[in-house]
Protein backbone atom coordinates (compact mmCIF):
# COMPACT_ATOMS: atom_id res chain seq x y z
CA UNK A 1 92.29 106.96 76.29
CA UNK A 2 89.14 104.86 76.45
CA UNK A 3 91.26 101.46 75.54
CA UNK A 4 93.43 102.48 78.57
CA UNK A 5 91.44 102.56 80.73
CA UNK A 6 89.58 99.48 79.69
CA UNK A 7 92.74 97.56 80.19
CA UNK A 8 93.60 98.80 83.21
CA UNK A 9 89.91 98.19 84.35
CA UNK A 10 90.44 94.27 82.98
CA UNK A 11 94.04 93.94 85.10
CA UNK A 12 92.41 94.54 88.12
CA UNK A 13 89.87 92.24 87.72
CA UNK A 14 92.86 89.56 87.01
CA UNK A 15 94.63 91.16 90.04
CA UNK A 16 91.15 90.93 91.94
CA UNK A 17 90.59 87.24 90.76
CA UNK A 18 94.45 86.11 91.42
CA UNK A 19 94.01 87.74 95.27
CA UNK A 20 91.16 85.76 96.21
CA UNK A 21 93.34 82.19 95.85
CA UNK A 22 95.43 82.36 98.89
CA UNK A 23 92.17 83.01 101.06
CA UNK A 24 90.19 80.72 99.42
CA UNK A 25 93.04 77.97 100.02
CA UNK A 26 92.74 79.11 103.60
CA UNK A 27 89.31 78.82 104.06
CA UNK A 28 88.09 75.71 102.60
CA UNK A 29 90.15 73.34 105.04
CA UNK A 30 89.27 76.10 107.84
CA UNK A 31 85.72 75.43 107.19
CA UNK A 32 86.26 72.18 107.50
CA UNK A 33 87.68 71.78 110.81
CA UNK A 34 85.32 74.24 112.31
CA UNK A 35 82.35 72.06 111.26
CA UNK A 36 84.21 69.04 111.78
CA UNK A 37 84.84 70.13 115.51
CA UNK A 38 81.56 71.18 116.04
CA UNK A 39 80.41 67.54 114.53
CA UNK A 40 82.57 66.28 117.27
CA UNK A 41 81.88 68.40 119.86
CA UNK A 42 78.31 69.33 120.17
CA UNK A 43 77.06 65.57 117.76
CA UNK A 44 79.28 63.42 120.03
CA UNK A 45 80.49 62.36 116.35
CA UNK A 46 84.34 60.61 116.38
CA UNK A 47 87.26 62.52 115.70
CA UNK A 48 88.23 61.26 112.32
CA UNK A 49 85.48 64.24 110.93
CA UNK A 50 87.79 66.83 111.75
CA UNK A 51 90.43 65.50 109.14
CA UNK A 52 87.47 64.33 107.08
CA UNK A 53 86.03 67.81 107.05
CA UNK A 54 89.34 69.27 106.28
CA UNK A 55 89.95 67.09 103.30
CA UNK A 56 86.49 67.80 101.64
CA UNK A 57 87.41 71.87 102.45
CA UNK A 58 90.40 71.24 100.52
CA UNK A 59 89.50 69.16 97.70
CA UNK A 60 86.37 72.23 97.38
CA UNK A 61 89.21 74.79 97.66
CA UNK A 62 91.29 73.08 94.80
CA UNK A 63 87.91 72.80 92.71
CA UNK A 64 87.63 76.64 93.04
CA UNK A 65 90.89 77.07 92.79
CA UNK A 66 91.45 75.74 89.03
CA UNK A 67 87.93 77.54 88.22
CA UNK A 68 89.26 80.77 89.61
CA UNK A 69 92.64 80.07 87.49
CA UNK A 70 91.12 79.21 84.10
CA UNK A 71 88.84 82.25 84.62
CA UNK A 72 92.29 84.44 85.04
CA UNK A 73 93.63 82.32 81.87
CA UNK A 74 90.54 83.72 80.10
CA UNK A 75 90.62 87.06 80.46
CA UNK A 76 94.13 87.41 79.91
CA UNK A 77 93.74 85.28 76.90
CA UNK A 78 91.20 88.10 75.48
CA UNK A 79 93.47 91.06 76.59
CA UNK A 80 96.41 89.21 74.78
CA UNK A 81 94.07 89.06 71.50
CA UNK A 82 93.08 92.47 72.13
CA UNK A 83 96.29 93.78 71.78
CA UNK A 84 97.73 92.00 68.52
């Protein structure tokens, strides 16, 4: 019973993990432009930093991304040798 729950404490942490992608995907490049407006808009800066901004968001996003993913390959990787 203790193993049971165990696992099922381990698959939501994947499930918590794998969740967190889509709004981390979102967020990055929405960072991004929100700084890179407000570069533009209250720094007089020129408009290319809102699609520079954006970029860097979503090359960090990606970055976290893969971390995030080989952290999910981990654990599943020690529930699979858990089990055999």
């Amino acid at each position: 019973m203790a193993s049971q729950n165990h696992n099922n404490y381990r698959l939501f942490g994947i499930l918590g993990l794998a969740l967190t992608l889509p709004m981390i995907l979102i967020g990055g490049p929405l960072a991004g432009f929100i700084l890179g407006h407000a570069a533009v808009k209250y720094l007089s800066g020129p408009k290319i930093l809102i699609t520079i901004g954006m970029i860097l968001g979503l090359a960090g996003s990606g970055i976290q991304s893969v971390r995030i993913i080989q952290k999910i390959k981990e654990f599943s990787s020690k529930e699979d040798r858990r089990q055999s």
